[in-house]
Protein backbone atom coordinates (compact mmCIF):
# COMPACT_ATOMS: atom_id res chain seq x y z
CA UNK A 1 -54.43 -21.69 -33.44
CA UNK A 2 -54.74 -24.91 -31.94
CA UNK A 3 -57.38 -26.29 -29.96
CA UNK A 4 -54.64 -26.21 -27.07
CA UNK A 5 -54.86 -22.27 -27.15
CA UNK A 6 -58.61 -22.54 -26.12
CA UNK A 7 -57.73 -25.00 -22.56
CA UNK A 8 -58.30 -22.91 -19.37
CA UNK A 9 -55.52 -22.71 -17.39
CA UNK A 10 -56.55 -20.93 -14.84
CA UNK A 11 -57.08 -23.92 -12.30
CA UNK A 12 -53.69 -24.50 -12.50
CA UNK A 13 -52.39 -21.04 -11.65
CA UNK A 14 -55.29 -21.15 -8.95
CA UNK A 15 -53.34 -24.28 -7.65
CA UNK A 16 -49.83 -22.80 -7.56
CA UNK A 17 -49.76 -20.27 -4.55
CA UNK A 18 -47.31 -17.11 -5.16
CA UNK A 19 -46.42 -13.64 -3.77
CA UNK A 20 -48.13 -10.84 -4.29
CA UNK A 21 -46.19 -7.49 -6.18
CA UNK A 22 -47.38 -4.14 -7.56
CA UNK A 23 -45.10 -3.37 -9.94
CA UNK A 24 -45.26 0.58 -10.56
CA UNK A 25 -43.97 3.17 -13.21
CA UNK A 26 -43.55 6.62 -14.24
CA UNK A 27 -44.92 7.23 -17.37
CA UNK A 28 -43.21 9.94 -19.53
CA UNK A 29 -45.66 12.87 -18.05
CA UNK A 30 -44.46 12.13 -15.20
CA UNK A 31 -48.14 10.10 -14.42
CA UNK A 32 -47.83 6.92 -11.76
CA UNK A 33 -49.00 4.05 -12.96
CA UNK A 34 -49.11 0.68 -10.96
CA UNK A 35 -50.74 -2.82 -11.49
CA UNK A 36 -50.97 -5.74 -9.44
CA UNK A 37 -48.91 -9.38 -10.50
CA UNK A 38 -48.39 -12.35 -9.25
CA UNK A 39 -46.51 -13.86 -12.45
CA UNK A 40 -42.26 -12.68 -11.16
CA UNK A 41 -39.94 -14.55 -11.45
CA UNK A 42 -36.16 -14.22 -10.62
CA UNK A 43 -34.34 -15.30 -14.05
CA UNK A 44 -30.75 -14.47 -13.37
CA UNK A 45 -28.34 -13.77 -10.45
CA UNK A 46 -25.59 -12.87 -12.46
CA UNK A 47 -26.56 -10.12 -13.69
CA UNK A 48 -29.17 -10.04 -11.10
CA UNK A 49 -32.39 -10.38 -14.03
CA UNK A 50 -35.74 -10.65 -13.06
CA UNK A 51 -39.25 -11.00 -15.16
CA UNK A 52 -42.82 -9.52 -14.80
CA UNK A 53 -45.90 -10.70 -17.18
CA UNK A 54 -47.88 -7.75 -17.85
CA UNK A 55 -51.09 -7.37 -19.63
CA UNK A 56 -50.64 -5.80 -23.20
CA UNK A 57 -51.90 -3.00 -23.58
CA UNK A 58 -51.57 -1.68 -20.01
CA UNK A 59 -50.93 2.14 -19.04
CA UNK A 60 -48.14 0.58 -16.70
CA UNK A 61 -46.54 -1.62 -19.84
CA UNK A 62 -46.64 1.54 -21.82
CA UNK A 63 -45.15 3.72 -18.67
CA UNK A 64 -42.32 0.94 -18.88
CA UNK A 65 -41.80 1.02 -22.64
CA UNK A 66 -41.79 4.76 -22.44
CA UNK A 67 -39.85 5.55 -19.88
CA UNK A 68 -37.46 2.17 -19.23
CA UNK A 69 -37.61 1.84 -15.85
CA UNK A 70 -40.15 0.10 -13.07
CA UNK A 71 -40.59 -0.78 -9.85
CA UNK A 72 -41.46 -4.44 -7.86
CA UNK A 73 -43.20 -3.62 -4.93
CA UNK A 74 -43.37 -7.05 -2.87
CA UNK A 75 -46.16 -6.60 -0.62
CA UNK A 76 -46.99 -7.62 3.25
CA UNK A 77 -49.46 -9.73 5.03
CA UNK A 78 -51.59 -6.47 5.63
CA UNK A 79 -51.63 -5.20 2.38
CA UNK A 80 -54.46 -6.87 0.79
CA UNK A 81 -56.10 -3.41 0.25
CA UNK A 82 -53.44 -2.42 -1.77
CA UNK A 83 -52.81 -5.57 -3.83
CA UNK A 84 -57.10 -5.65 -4.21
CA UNK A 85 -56.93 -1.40 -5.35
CA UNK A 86 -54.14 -2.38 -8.08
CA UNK A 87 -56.25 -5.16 -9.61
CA UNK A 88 -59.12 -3.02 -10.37
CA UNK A 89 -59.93 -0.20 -12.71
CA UNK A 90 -59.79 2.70 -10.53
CA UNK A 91 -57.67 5.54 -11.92
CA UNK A 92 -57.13 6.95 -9.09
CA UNK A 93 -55.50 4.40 -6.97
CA UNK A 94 -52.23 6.72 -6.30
CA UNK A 95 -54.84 9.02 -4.49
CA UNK A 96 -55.35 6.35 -2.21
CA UNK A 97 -52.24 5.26 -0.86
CA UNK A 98 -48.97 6.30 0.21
CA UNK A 99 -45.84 6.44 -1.96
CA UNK A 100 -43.40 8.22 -3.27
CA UNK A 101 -40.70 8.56 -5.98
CA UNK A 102 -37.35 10.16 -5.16
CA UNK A 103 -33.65 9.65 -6.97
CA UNK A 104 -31.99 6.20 -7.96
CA UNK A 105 -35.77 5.03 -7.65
CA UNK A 106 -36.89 3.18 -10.83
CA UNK A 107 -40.51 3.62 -9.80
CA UNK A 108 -43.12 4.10 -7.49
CA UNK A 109 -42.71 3.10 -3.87
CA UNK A 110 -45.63 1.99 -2.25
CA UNK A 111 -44.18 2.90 1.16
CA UNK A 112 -47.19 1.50 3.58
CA UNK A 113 -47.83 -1.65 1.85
CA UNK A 114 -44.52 -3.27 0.34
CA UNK A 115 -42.14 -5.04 2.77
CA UNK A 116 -38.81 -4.83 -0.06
CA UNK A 117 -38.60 -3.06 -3.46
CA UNK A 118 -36.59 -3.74 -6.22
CA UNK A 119 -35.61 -0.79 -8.94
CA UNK A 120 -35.35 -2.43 -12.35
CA UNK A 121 -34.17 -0.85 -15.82
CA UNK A 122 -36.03 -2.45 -18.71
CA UNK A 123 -33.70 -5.41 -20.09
CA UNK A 124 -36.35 -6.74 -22.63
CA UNK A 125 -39.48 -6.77 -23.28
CA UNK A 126 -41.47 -9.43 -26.13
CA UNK A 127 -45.29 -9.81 -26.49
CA UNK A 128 -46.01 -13.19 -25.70
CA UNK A 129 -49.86 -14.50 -26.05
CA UNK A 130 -52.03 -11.71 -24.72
CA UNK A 131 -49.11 -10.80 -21.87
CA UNK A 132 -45.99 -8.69 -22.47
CA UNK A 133 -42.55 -10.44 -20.32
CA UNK A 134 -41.00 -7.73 -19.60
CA UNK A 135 -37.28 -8.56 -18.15
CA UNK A 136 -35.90 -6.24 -15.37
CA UNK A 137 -31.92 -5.76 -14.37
CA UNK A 138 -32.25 -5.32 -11.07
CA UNK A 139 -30.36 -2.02 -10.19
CA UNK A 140 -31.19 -2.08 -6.27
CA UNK A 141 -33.50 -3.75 -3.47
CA UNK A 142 -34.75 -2.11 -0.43
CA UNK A 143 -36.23 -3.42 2.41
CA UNK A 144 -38.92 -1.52 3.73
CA UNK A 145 -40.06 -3.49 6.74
CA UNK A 146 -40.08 -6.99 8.32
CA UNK A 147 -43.30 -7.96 7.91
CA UNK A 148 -44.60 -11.45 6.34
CA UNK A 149 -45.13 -11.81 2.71
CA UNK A 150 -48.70 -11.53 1.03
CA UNK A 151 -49.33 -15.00 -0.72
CA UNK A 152 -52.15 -15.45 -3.09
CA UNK A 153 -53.00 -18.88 -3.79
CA UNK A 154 -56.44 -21.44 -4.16
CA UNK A 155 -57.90 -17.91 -5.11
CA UNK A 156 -57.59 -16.56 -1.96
CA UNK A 157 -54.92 -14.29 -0.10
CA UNK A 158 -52.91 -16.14 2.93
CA UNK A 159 -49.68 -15.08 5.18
CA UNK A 160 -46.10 -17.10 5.40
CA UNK A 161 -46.31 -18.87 8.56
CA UNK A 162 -43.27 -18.02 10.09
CA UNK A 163 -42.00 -14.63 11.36
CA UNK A 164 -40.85 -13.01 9.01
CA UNK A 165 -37.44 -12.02 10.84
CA UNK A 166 -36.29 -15.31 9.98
CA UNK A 167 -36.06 -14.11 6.40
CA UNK A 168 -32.54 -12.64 7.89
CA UNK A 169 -30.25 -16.07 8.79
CA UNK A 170 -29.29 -15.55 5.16
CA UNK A 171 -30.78 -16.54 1.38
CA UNK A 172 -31.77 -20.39 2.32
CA UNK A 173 -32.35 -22.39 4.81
CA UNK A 174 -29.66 -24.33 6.21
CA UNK A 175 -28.75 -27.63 4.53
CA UNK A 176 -30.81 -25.75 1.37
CA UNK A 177 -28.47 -23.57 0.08
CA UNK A 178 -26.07 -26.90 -0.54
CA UNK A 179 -28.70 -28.17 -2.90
CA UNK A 180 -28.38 -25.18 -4.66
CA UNK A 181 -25.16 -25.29 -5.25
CA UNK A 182 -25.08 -28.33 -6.25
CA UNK A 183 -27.37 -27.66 -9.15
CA UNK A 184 -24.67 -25.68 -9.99
């Protein structure tokens, strides 16, 4: 290892403000599992691909591995609770909030505290450092509610500053979506 591997990075991901998921899982018993992440990413609209860096060695990296299939659970302005209950140890966070699991779902829904959910089927998965990226192919998104993003940024949680029905004149802003294309 090089003396690169020992440089904290963790001011800059303090630095770089991001949404706030709890991506969930069945594990073969049938057991939920859940864990909140801030490192998703979309990778690929075609197929519609998207990534997750989990911890290795997690109960919900090894419900994924066992089972193939996960849940993003984007969360709202209000759900700090939640996103604060998935970071720690407790084991028995399902106890404590609402969800359910039901056909063509991939995972756990946290019904009460995600605004949209995305059912994945594992696509990949490679250890990486002390993280797992585990790649998704996103089989469906549902929008719970229309309720602001949680953002989590400067070590603190904040809100999107708009209304959140905005979110509905379409994938980008007008004038943006050109730019996009022109990437192309």
């Amino acid at each position: 290892m090089t003396s690169a591997s020992r440089v904290d990075i963790r001011p800059l991901w303090a630095g770089f403000p991001t949404g706030v998921a709890v991506v969930t899982a069945l594990a073969a018993d049938g057991r939920p599992w859940g864990m909140t992440c801030t490192s998703l990413c979309s990778v690929s609209l075609d197929p519609p691909l998207l990534l997750v860096c989990l911890r290795c060695g997690s109960p919900t990296l090894e419900a994924i591995q066992s089972t193939g299939g996960f849940a993003v659970n984007l969360l709202h302005d209000r759900a700090r609770p939640t996103s604060d209950l998935f970071a720690s140890g407790v084991p028995d966070r399902f106890d404590r909030v609402s969800w359910l699991v039901g056909p063509g779902m991939a995972g756990p829904r946290l019904v009460d505290a995600a605004h949209t959910v995305a059912d994945c089927a594992l696509a990949e998965d490679r250890t990486v450092g002390d993280h797992n990226v585990v790649m998704g192919a996103v089989l469906g998104v549902t929008r719970l509610s229309r309720q602001r993003p949680l953002l989590y940024g400067l070590r603190r949680y904040s809100s999107w500053p708009e209304p959140a029905a905005d979110a509905d004149a379409g994938p980008f802003p007008r004038g943006l979506s050109q730019v996009f294309e022109g990437l192309g």
